[in-house]
N, C-alpha and C. Protein backbone atom coordinates (compact mmCIF):
# COMPACT_ATOMS: atom_id res chain seq x y z
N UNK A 1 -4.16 17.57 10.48
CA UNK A 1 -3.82 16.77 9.32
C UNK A 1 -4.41 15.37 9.49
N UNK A 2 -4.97 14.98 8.66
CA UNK A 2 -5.56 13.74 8.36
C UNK A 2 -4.43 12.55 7.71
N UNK A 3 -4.24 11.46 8.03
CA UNK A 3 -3.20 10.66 7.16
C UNK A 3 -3.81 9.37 6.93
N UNK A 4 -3.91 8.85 5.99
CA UNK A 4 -4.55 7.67 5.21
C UNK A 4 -3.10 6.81 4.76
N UNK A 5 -3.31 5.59 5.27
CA UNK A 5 -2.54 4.57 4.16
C UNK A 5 -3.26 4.80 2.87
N UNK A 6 -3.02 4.05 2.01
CA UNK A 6 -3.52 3.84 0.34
C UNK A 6 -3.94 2.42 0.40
N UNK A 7 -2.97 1.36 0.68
CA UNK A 7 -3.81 -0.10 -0.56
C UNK A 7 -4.84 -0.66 0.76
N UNK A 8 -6.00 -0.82 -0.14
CA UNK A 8 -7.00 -1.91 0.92
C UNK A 8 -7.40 -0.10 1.88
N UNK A 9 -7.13 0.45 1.82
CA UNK A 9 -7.80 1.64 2.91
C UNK A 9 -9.04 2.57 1.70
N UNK A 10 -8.02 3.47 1.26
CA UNK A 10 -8.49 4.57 0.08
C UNK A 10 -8.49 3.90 -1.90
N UNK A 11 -7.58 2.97 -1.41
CA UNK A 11 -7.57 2.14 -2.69
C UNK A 11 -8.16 0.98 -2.33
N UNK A 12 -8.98 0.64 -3.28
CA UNK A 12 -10.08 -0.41 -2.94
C UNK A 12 -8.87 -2.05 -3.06
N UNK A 13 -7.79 -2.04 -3.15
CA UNK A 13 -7.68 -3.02 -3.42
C UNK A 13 -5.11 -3.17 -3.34
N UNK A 14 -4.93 -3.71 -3.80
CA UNK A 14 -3.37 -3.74 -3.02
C UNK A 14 -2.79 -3.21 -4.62
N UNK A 15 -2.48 -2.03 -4.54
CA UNK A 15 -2.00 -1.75 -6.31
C UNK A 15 -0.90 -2.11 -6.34
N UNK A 16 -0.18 -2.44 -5.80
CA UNK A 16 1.10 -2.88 -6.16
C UNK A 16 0.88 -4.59 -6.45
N UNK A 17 -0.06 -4.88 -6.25
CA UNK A 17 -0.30 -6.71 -6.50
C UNK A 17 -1.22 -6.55 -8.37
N UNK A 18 -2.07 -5.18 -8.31
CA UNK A 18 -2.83 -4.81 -9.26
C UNK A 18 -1.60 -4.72 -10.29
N UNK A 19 -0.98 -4.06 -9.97
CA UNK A 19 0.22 -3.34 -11.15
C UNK A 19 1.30 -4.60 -11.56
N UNK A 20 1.49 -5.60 -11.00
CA UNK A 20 2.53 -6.87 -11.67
C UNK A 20 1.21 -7.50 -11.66
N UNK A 21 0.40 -7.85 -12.00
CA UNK A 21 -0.38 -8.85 -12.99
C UNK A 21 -0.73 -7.84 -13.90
N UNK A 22 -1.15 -6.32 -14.19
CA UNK A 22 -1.53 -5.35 -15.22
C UNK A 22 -0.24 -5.72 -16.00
N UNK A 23 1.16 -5.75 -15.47
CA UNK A 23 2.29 -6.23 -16.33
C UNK A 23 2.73 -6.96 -16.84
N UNK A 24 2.35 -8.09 -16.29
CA UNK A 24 2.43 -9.27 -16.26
C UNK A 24 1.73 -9.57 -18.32
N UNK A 25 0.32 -8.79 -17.97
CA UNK A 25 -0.41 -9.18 -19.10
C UNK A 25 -0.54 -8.30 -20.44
N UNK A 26 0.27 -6.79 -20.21
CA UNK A 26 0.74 -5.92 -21.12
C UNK A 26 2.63 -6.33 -21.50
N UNK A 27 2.84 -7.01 -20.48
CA UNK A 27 4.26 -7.00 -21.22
C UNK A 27 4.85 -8.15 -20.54
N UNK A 28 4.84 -9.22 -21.41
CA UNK A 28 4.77 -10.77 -21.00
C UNK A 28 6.66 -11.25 -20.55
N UNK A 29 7.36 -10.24 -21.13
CA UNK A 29 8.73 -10.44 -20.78
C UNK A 29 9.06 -10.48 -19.28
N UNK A 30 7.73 -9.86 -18.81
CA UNK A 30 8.42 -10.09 -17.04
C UNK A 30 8.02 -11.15 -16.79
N UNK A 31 7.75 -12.50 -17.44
CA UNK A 31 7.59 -13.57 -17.10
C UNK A 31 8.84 -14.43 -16.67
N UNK A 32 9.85 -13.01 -17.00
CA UNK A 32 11.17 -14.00 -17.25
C UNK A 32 11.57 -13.93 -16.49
N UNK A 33 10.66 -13.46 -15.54
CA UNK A 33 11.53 -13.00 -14.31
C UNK A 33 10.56 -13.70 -12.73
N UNK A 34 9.40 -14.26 -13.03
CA UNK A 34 8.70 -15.10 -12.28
C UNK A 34 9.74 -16.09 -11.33
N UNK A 35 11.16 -17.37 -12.07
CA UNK A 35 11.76 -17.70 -10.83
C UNK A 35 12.47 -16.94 -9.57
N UNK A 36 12.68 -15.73 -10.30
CA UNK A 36 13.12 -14.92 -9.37
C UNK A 36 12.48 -14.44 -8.15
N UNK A 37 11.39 -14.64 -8.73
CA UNK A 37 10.08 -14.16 -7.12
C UNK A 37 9.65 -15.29 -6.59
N UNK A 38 9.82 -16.24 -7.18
CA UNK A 38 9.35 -17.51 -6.71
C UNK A 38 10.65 -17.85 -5.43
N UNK A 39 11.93 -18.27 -5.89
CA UNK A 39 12.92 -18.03 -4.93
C UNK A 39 13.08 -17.63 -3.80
N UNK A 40 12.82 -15.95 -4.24
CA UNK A 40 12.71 -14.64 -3.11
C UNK A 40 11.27 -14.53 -2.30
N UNK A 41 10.67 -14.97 -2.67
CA UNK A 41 9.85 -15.32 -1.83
C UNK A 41 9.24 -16.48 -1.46
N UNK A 42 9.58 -17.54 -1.37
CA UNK A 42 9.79 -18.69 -0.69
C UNK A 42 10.56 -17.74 0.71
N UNK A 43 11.51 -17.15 -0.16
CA UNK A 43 12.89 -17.06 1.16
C UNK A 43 12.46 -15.98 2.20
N UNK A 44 11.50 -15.26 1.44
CA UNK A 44 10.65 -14.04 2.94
C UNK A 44 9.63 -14.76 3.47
N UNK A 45 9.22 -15.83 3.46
CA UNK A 45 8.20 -16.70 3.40
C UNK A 45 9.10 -17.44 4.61
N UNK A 46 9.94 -17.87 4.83
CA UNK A 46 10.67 -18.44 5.72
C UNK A 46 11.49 -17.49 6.22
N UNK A 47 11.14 -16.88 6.62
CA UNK A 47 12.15 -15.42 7.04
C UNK A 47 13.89 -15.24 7.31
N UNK A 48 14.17 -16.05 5.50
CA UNK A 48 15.53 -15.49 5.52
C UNK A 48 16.08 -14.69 5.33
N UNK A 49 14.96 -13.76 4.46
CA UNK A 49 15.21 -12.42 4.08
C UNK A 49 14.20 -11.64 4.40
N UNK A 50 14.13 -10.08 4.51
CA UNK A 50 13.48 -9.28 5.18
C UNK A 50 12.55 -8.51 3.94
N UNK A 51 11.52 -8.22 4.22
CA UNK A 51 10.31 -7.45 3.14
C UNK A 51 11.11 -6.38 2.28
N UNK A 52 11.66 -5.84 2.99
CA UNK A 52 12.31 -4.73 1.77
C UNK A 52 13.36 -5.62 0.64
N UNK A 53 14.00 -6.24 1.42
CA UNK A 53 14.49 -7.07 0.45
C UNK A 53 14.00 -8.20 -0.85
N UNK A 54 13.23 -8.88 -0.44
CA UNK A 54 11.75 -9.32 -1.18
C UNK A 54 11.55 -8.52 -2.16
N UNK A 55 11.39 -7.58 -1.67
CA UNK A 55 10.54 -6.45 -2.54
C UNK A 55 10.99 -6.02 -3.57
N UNK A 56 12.44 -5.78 -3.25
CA UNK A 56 13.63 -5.77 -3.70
C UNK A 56 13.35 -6.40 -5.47
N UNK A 57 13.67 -7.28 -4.83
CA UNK A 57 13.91 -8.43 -5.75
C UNK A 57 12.75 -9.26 -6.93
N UNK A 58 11.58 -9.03 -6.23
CA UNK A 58 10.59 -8.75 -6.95
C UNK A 58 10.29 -7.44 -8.30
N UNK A 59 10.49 -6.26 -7.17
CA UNK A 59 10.71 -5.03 -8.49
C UNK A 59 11.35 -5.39 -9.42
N UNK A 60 12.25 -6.63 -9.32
CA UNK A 60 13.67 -6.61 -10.36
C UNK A 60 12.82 -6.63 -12.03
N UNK A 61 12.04 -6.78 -11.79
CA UNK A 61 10.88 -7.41 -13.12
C UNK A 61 10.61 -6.02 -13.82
N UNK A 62 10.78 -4.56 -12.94
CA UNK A 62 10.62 -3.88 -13.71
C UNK A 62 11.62 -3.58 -15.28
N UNK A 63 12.94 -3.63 -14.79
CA UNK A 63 14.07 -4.14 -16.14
C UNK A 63 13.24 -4.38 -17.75
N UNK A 64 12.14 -5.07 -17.31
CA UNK A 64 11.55 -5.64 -18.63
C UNK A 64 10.51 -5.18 -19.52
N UNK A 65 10.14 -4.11 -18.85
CA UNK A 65 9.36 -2.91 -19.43
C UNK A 65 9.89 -2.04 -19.74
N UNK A 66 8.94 -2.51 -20.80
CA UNK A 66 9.19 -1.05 -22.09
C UNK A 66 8.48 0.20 -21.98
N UNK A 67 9.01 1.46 -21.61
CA UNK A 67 8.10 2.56 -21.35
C UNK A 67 7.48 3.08 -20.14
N UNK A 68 7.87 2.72 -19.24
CA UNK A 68 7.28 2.18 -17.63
C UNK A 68 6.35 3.25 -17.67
N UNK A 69 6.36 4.54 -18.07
CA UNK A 69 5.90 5.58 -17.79
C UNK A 69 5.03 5.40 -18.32
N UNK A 70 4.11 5.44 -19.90
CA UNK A 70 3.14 5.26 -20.22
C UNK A 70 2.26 3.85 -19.89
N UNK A 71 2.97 2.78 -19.32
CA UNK A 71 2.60 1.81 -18.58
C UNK A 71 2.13 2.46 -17.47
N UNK A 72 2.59 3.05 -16.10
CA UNK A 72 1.56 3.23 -15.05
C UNK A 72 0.84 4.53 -15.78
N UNK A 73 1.06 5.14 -16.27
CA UNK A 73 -0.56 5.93 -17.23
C UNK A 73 -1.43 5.08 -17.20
N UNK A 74 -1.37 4.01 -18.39
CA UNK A 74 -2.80 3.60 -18.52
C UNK A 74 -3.22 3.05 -17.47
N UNK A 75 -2.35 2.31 -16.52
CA UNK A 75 -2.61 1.27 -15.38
C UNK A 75 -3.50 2.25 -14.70
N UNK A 76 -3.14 3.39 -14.30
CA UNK A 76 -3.89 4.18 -13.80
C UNK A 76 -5.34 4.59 -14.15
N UNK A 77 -5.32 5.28 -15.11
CA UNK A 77 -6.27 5.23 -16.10
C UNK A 77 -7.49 4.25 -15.77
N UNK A 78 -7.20 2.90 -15.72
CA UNK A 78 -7.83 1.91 -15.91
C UNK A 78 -7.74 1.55 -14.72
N UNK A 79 -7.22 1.78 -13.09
CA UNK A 79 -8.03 1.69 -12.02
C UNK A 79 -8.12 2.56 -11.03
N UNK A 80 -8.27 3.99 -11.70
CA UNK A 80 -8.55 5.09 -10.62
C UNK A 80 -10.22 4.54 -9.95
N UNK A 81 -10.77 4.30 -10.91
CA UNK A 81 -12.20 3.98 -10.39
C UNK A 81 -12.39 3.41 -8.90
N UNK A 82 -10.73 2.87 -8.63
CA UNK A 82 -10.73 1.87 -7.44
C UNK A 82 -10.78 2.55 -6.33
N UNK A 83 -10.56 4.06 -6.52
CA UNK A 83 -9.55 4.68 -5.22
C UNK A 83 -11.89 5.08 -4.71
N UNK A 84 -11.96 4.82 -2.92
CA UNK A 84 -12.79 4.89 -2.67
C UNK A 84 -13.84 5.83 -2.41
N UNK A 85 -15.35 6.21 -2.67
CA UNK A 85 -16.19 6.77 -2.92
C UNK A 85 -16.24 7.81 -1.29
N UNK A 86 -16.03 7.02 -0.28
CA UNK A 86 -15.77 7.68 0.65
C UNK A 86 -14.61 8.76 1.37
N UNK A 87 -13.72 7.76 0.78
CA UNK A 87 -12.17 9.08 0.69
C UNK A 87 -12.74 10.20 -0.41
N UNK A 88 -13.07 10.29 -1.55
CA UNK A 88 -13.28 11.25 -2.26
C UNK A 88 -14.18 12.41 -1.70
N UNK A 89 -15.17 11.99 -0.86
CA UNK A 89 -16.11 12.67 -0.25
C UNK A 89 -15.48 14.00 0.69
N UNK A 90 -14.49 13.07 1.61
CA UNK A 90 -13.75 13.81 2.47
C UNK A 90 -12.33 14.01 2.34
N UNK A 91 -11.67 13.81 1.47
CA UNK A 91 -10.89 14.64 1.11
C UNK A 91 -10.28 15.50 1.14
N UNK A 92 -8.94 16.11 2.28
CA UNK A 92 -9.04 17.63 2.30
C UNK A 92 -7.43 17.88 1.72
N UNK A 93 -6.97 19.12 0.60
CA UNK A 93 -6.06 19.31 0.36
C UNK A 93 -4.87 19.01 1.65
N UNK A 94 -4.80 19.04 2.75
CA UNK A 94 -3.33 19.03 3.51
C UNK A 94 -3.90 16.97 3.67
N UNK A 95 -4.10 16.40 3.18
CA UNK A 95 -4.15 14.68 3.77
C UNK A 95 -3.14 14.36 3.26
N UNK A 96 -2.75 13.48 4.00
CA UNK A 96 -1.06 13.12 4.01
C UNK A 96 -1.54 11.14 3.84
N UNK A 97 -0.80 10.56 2.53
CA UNK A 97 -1.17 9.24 2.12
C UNK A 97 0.07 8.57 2.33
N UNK A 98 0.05 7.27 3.33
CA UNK A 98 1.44 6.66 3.99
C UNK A 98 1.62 5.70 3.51
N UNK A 99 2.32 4.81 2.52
CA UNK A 99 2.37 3.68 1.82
C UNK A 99 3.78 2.81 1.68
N UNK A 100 3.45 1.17 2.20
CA UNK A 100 4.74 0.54 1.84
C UNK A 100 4.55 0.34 -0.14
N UNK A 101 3.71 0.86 -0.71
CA UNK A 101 3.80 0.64 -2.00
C UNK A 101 4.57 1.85 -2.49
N UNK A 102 5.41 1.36 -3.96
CA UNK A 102 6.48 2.49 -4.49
C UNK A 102 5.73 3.88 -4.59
N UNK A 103 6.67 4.92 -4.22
CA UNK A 103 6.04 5.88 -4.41
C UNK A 103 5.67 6.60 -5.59
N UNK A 104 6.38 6.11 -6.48
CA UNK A 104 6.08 6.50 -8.19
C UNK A 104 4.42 6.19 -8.71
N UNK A 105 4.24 4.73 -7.62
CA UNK A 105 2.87 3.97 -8.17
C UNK A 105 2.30 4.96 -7.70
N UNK A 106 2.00 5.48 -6.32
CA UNK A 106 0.99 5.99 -5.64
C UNK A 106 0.77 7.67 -5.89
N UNK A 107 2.18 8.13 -6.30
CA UNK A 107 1.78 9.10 -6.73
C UNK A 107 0.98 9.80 -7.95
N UNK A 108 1.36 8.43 -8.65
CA UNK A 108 0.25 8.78 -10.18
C UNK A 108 -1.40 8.61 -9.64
N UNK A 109 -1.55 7.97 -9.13
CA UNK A 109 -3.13 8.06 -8.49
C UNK A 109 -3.16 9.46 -7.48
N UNK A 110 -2.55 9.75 -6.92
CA UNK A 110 -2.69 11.41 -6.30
C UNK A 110 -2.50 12.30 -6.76
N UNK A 111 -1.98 12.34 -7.92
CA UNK A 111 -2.01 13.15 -8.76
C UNK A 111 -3.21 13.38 -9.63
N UNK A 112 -4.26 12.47 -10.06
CA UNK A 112 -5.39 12.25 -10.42
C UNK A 112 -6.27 12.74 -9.70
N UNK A 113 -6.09 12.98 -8.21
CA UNK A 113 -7.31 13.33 -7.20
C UNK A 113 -6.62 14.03 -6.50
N UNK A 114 -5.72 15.08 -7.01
CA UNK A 114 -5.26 16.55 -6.46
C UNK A 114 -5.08 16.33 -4.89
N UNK A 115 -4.24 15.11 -4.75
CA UNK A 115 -3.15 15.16 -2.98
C UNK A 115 -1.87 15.09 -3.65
N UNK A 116 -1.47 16.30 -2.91
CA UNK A 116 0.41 16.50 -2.56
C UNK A 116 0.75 15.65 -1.49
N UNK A 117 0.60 15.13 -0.60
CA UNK A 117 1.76 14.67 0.51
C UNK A 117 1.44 13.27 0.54
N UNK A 118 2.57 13.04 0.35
CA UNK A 118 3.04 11.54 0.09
C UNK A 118 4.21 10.93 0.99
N UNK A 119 3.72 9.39 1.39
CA UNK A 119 5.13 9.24 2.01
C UNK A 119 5.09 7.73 1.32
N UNK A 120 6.39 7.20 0.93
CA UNK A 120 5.91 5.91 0.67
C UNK A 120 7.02 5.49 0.28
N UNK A 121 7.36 3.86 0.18
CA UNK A 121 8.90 3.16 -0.26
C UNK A 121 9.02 4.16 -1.67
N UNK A 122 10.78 4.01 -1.11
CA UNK A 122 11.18 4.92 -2.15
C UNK A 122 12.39 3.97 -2.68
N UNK A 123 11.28 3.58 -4.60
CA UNK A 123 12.12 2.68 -5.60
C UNK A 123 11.98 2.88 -6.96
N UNK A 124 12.97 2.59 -7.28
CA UNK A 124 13.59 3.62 -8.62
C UNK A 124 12.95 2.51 -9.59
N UNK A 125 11.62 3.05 -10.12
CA UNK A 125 11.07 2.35 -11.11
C UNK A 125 11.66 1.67 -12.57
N UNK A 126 12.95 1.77 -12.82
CA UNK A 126 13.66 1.54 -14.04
C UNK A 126 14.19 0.20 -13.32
N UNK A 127 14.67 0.09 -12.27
CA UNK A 127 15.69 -1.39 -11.57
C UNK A 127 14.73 -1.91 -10.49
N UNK A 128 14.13 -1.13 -9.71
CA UNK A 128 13.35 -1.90 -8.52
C UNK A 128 14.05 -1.87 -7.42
N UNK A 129 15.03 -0.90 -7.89
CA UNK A 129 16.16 -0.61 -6.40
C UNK A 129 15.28 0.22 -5.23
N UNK A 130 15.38 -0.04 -3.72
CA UNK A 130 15.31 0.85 -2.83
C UNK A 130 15.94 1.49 -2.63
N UNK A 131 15.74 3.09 -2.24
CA UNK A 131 16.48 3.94 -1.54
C UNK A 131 15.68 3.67 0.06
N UNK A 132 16.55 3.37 1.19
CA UNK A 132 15.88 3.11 2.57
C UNK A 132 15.22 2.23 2.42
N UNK A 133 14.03 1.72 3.62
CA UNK A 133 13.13 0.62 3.72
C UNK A 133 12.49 0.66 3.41
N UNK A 134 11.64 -0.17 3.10
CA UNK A 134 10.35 -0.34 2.78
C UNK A 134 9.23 0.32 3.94
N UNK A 135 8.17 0.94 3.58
CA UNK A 135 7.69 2.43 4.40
C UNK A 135 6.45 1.40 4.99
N UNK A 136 7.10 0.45 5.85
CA UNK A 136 6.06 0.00 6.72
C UNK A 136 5.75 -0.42 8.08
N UNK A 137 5.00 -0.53 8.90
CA UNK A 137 5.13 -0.57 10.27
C UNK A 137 5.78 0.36 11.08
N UNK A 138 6.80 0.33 12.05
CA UNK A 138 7.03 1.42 12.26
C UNK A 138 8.22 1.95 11.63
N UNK A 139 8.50 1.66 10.12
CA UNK A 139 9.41 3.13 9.34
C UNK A 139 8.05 3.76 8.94
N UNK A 140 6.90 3.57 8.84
CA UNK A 140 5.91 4.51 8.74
C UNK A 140 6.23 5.87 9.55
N UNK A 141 6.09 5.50 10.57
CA UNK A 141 6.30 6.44 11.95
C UNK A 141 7.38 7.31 11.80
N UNK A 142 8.33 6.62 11.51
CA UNK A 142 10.03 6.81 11.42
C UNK A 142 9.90 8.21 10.07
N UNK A 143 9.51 7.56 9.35
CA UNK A 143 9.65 8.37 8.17
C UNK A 143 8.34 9.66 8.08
N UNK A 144 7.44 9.49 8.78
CA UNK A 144 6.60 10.77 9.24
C UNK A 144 7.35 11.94 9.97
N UNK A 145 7.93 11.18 11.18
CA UNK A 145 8.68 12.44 12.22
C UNK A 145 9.96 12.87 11.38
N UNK A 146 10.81 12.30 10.69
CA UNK A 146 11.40 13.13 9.58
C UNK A 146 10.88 14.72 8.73
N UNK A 147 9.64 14.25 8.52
CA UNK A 147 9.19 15.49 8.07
C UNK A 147 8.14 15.94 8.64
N UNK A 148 7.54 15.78 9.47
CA UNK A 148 6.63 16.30 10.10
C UNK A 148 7.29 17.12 11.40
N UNK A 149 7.74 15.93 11.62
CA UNK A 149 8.57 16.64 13.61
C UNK A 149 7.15 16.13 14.33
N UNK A 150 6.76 16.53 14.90
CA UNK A 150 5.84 16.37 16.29
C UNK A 150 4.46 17.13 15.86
N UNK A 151 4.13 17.46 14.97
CA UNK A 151 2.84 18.02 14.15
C UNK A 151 1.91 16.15 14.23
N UNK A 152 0.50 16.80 15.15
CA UNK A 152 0.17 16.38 15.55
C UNK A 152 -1.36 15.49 14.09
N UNK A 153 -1.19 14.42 14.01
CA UNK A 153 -2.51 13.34 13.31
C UNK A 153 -3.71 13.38 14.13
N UNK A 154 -4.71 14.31 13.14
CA UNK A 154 -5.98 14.41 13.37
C UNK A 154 -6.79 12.77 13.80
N UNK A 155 -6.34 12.81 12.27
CA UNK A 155 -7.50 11.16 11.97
C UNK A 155 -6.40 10.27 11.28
N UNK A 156 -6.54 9.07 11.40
CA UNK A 156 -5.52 8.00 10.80
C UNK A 156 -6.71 6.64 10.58
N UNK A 157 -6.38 6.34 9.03
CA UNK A 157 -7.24 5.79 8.75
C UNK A 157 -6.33 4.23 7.99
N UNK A 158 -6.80 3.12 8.56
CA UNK A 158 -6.23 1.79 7.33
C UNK A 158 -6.82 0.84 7.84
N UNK A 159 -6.21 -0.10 6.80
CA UNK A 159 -7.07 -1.50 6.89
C UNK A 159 -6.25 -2.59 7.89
N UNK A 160 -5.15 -1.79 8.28
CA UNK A 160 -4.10 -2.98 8.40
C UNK A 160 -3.57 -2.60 10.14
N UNK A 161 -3.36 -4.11 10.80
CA UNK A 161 -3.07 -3.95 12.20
C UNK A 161 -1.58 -3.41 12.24
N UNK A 162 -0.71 -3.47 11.11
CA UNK A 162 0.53 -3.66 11.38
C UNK A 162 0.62 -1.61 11.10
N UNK A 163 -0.27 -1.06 11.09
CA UNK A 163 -0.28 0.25 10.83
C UNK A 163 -0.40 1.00 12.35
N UNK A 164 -0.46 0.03 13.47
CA UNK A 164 -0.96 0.52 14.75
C UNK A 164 0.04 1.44 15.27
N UNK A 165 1.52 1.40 15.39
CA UNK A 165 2.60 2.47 15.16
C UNK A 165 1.89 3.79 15.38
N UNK A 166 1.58 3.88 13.88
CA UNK A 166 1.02 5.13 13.37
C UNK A 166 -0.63 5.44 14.14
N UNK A 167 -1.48 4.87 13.65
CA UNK A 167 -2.78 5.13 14.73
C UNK A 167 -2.23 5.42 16.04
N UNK A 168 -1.44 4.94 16.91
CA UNK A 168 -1.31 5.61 18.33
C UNK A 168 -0.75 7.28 18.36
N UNK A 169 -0.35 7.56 16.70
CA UNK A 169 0.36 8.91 16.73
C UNK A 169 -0.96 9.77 16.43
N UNK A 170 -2.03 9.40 16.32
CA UNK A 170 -3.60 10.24 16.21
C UNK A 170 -4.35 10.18 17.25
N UNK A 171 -5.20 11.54 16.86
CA UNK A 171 -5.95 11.61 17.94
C UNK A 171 -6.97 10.61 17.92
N UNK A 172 -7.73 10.20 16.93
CA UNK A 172 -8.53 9.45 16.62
C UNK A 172 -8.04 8.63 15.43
N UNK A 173 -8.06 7.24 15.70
CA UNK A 173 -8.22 6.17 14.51
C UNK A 173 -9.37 5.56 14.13
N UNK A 174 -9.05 4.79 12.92
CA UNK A 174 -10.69 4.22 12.38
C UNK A 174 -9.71 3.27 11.16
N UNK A 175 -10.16 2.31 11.33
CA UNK A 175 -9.95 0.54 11.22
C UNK A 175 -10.93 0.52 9.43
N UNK A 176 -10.30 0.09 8.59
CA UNK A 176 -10.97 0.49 7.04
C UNK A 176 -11.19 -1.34 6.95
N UNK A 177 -11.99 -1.71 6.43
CA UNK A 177 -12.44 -3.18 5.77
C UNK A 177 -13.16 -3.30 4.83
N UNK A 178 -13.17 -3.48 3.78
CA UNK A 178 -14.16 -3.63 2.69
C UNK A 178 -15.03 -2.41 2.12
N UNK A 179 -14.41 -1.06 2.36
CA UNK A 179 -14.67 0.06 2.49
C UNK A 179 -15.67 0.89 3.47
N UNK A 180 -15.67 -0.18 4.85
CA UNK A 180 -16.60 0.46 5.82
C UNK A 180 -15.36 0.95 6.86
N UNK A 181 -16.02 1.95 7.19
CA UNK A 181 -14.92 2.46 8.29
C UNK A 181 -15.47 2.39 9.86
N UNK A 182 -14.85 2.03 10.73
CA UNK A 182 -15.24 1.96 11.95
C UNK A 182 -13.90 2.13 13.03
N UNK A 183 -14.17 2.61 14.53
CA UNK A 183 -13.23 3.06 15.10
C UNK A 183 -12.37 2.33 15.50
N UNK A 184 -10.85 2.25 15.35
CA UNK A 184 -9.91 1.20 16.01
C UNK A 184 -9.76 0.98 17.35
N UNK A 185 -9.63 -0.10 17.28
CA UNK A 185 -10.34 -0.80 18.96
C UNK A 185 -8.17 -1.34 19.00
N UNK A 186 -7.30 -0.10 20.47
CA UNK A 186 -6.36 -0.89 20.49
C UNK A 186 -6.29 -1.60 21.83
């Protein structure tokens, strides 16, 4: 099994930063909700509060959309183009995609390019509530051996150091930047 993060790895870019400005500018009511992130993140910014929580509180903006569903449609729609020329190449039905972004977001893009296995924060797109943590660092890990058990990572692929957890659970890693891939040096 092969396992890929998504933003900045296979997605050219952080969709969950893509998807609140796409909202931001289709549905201007979550503006009303800008002090609220400003606040909450000042306050993860000084680490009074912890990323899932942040995150938390940020989602809260979803409340203000109308339709959420045909909202990440088009969002999608309008940046599958992003997901990368090289993941598409290699591609294999069992790749397993590991993401601190909601899993509702990420699954509408895998669903577009025919991958089932998904792991990723799990938040209820209507409130911005979490169920558990936010799926990063090592709850990556955490939340793999849940369903995997000890089934062993071929290849592990991302852009990000804080993903190293997970790369030590492969046989081989490879370090993603600007869509070049090269081998992780730990």
């Amino acid at each position: 099994m092969n396992v890929y993060d998504f933003d900045k790895t296979i997605y050219k870019e952080d969709s969950t930063e893509n998807f609140v400005f796409f909202c931001l500018k289709k549905q201007p009511l979550v503006l009303l909700h800008l002090p609220v992130i400003i606040v909450y993140g000042s306050m993860f910014l000084i680490k009074v509060i912890d990323k899932t929580s942040f995150k938390e509180k940020l989602y809260g903006y979803f409340k203000y959309i109308k339709n959420i569903d045909e909202l990440l449609d088009e969002f999608v729609s309008d940046n599958i183009h992003k997901i990368q020329p090289w993941y598409l190449n290699q591609k294999q039905d069992d790749d397993l995609i590991i993401s601190a972004s909601p899993e509702f977001l990420v699954r509408k893009f895998l669903d577009k390019i025919e991958i089932k296995n998904l792991i990723a924060s799990r938040v209820d797109k209507h409130t911005g509530k979490y169920t558990g943590l936010n799926c990063y660092h090592e709850e990556k890990v955490i939340r793999y051996k849940e369903i995997y058990n000890d089934t062993i990572v071929d290849e592990f692929y991302s852009d990000s150091l804080s993903d190293t957890p997970m790369a030590k659970l492969a046989k081989k890693a490879y370090f993603v930047s600007d869509g070049v891939v090269t081998d992780w040096k730990f």
